[in-house]
Protein backbone atom coordinates (compact mmCIF):
# COMPACT_ATOMS: atom_id res chain seq x y z
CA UNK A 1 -73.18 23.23 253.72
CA UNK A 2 -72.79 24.63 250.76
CA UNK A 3 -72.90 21.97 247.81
CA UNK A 4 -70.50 24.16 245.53
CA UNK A 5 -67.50 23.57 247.91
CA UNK A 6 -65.49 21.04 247.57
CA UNK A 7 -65.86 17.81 249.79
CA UNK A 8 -62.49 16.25 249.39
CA UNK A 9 -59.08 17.21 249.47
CA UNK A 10 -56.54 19.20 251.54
CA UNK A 11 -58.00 20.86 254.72
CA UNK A 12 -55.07 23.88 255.08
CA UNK A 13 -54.82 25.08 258.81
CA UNK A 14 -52.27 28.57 259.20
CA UNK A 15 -50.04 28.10 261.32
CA UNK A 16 -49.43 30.84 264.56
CA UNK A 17 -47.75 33.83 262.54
CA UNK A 18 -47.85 37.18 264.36
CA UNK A 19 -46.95 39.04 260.80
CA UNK A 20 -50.01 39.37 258.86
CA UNK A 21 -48.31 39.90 255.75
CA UNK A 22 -46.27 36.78 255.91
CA UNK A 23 -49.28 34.67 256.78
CA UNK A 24 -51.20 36.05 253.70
CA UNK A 25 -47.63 35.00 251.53
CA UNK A 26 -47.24 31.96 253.08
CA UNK A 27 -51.16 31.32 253.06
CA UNK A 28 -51.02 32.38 248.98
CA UNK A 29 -48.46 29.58 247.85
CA UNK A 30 -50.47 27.16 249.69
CA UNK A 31 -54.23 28.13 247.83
CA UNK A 32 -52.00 28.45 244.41
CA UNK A 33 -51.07 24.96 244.73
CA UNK A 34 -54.75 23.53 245.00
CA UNK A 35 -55.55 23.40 249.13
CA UNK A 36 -59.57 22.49 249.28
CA UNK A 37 -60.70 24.59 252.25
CA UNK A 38 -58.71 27.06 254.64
CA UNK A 39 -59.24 27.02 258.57
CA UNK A 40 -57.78 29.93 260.36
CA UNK A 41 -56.19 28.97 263.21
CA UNK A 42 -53.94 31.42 265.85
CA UNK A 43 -53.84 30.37 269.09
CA UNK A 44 -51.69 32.77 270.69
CA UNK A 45 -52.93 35.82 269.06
CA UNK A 46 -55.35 38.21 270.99
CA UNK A 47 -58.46 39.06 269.67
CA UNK A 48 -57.76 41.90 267.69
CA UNK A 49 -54.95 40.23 266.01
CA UNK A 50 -57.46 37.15 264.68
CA UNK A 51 -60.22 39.79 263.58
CA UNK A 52 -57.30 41.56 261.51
CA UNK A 53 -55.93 38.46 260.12
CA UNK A 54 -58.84 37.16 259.28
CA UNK A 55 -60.18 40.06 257.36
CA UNK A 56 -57.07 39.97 255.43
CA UNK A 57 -57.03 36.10 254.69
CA UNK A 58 -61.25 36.44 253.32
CA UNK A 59 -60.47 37.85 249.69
CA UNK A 60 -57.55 35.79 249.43
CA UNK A 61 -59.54 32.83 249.86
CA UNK A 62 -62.48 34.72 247.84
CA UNK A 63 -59.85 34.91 244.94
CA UNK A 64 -59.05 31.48 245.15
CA UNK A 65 -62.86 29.80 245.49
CA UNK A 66 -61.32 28.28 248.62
CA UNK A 67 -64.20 28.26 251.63
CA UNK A 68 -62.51 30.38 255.06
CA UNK A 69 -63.67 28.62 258.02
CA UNK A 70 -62.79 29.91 261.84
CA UNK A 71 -61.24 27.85 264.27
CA UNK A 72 -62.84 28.02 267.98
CA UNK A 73 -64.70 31.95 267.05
CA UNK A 74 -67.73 31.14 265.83
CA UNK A 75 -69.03 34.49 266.49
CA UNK A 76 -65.98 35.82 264.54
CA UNK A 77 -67.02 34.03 261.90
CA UNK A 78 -70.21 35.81 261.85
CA UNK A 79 -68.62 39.19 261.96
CA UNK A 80 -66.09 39.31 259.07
CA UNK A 81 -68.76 37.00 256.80
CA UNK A 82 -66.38 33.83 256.86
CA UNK A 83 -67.46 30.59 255.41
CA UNK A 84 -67.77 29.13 258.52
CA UNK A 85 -66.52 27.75 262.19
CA UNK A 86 -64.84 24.74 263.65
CA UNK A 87 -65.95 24.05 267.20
CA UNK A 88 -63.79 21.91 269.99
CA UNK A 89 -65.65 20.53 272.56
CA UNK A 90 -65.08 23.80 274.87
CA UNK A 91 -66.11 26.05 272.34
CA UNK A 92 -69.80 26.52 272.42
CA UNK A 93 -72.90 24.87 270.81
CA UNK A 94 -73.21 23.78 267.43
CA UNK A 95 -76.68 25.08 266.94
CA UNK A 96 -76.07 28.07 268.62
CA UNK A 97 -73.47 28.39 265.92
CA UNK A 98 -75.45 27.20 263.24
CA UNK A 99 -78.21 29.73 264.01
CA UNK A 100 -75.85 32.93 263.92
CA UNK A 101 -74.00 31.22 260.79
CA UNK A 102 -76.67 30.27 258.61
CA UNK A 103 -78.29 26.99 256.61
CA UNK A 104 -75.22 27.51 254.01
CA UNK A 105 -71.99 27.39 256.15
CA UNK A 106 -69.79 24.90 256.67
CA UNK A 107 -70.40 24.00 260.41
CA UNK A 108 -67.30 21.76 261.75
CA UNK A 109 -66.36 19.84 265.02
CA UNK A 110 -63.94 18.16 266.99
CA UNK A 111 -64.79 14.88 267.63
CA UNK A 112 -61.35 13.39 268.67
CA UNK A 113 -61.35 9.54 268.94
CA UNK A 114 -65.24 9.04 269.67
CA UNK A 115 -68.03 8.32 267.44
CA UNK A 116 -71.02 9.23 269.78
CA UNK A 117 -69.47 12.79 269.48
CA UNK A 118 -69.94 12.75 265.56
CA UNK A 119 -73.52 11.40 266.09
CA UNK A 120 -73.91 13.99 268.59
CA UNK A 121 -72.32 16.95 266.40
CA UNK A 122 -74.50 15.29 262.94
CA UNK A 123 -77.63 15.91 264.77
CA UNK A 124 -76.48 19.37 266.20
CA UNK A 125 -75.78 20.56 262.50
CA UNK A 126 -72.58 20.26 261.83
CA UNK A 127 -71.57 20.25 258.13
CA UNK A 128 -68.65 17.76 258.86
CA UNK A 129 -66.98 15.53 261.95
CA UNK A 130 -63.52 15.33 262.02
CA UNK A 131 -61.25 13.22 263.94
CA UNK A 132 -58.36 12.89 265.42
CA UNK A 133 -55.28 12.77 266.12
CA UNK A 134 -54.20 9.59 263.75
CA UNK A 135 -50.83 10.10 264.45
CA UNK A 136 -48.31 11.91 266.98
CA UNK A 137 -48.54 15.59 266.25
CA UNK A 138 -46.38 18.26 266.78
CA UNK A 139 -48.84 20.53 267.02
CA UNK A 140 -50.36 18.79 269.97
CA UNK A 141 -48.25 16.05 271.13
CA UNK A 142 -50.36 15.29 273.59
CA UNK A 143 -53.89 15.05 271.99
CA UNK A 144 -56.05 11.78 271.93
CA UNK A 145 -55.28 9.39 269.58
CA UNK A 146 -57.94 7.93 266.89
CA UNK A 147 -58.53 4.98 265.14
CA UNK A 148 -58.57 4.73 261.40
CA UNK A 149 -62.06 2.39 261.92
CA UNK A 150 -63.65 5.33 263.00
CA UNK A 151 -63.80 7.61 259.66
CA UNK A 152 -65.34 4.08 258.43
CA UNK A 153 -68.10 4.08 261.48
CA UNK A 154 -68.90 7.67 260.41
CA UNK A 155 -70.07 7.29 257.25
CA UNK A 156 -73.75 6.35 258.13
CA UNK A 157 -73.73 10.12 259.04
CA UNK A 158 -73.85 11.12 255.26
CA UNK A 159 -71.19 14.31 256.26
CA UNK A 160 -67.68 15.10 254.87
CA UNK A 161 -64.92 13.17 257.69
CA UNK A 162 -61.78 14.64 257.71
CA UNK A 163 -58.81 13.37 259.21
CA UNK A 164 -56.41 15.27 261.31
CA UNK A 165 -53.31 14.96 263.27
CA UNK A 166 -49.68 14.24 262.32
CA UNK A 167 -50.80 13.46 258.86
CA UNK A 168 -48.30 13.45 256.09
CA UNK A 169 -48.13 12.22 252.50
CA UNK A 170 -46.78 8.88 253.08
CA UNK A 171 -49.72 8.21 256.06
CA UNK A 172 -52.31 10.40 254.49
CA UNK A 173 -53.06 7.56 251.41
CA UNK A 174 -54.37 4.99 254.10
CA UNK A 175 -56.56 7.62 255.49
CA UNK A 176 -58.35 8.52 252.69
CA UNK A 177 -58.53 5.05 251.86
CA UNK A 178 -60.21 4.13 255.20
CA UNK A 179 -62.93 7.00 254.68
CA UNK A 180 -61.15 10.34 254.64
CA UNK A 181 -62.42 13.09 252.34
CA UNK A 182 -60.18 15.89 253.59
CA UNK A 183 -57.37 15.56 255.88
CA UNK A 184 -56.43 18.24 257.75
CA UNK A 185 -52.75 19.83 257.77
CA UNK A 186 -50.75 22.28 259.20
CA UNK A 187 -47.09 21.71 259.83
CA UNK A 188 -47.04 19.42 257.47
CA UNK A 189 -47.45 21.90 254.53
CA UNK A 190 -46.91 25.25 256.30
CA UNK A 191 -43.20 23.72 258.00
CA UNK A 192 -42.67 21.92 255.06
CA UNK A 193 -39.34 23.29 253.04
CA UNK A 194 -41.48 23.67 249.79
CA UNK A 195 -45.15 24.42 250.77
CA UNK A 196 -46.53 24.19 247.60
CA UNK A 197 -44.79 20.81 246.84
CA UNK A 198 -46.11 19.70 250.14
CA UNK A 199 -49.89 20.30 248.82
CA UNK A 200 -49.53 18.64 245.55
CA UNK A 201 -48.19 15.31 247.32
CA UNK A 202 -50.64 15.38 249.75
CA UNK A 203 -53.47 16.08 246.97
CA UNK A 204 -51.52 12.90 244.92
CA UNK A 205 -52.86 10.84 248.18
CA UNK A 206 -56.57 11.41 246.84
CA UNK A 207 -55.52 10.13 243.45
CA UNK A 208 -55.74 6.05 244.00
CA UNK A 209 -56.75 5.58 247.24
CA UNK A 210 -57.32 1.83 246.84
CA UNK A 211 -53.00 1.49 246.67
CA UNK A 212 -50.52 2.43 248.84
């Protein structure tokens, strides 16, 4: 990974938005407001759709010095020159990733709620483990839930942990304090009624993690 990105703060995930040019404004207020890392998510869009949007979301990031990383597409990644993939557990090997990606991008993966997958993930080259979800998510209300003990079993494994899953500013201080360097967000910033706002109170959670 890359040592000049940042290794704590707000993950941003984009939310499904079939008009590229109101992803890129809605994506702009979000960097402008001090979001660590972007992951470009779109679940419903085909795959011409994700190449386009992602093309057009690469020098926005590049303006901002924010690292673009692919959800699921690792090979996408490779194409447009992204900063990087996240992989679920469906989506392909790590190091088959990390060999088309390079020594210098950030690798992630899913790990969910079990620690043998971070082991498994830190050994396959991944750049960081993240877990989740902490809390019900609208997003996927039906996704595994994790403990907060595991960001804390994680940290033997020397990588970045982020956090993910129904996080908001008033939960997102007792993550970080139990071993979260980024947690990951989308509704929460993206739905939120002032986006930027939204980034700068979850950003405040980094602050003094040691009180609530």
């Amino acid at each position: 990974m890359n040592s000049s990105w940042p290794r704590r703060g707000l993950y941003a995930i984009t939310p499904d938005e079939a008009d590229t040019a109101r992803l890129l404004a809605r994506t702009a207020s979000v960097l402008d407001a001090g979001a660590a890392w972007l992951q470009y998510r779109n679940k419903p869009a085909d795959a011409a759709l994700r190449r386009d949007q992602a093309l057009a979301l690469l020098p926005l990031c590049r303006a901002h010095g924010v690292p673009l990383i692919v959800n699921d597409d690792w090979r996408l990644a490779a194409q447009i020159g992204a900063d990087g993939a996240h992989l679920g557990e469906d989506d392909g090997e790590l190091a088959a990733a990390r060999a088309a990606l390079g020594s210098g991008a950030i690798l992630g993966a899913s790990c969910y709620d079990d620690i043998a997958l971070a082991r498994a993930a830190a050994a396959g080259g991944a750049s960081y483990v993240a877990f989740g979800a902490f809390f019900p998510s609208p997003t996927k209300p039906n996704a595994r839930r994790a403990a907060p003990e595991l960001l804390a079993q994680a940290a033997p494994l020397g990588l970045p942990r982020v956090a993910i899953g129904g996080i908001t500013p008033d939960n997102a201080r007792s993550l970080v304090r139990a071993g979260a360097d980024l947690v990951a967000v989308i509704s929460g910033v993206f739905d939120a009624p002032d986006p930027a706002a939204a980034v700068r109170a979850y950003l405040s959670c980094f602050e003094d993690p040691a009180h609530e």
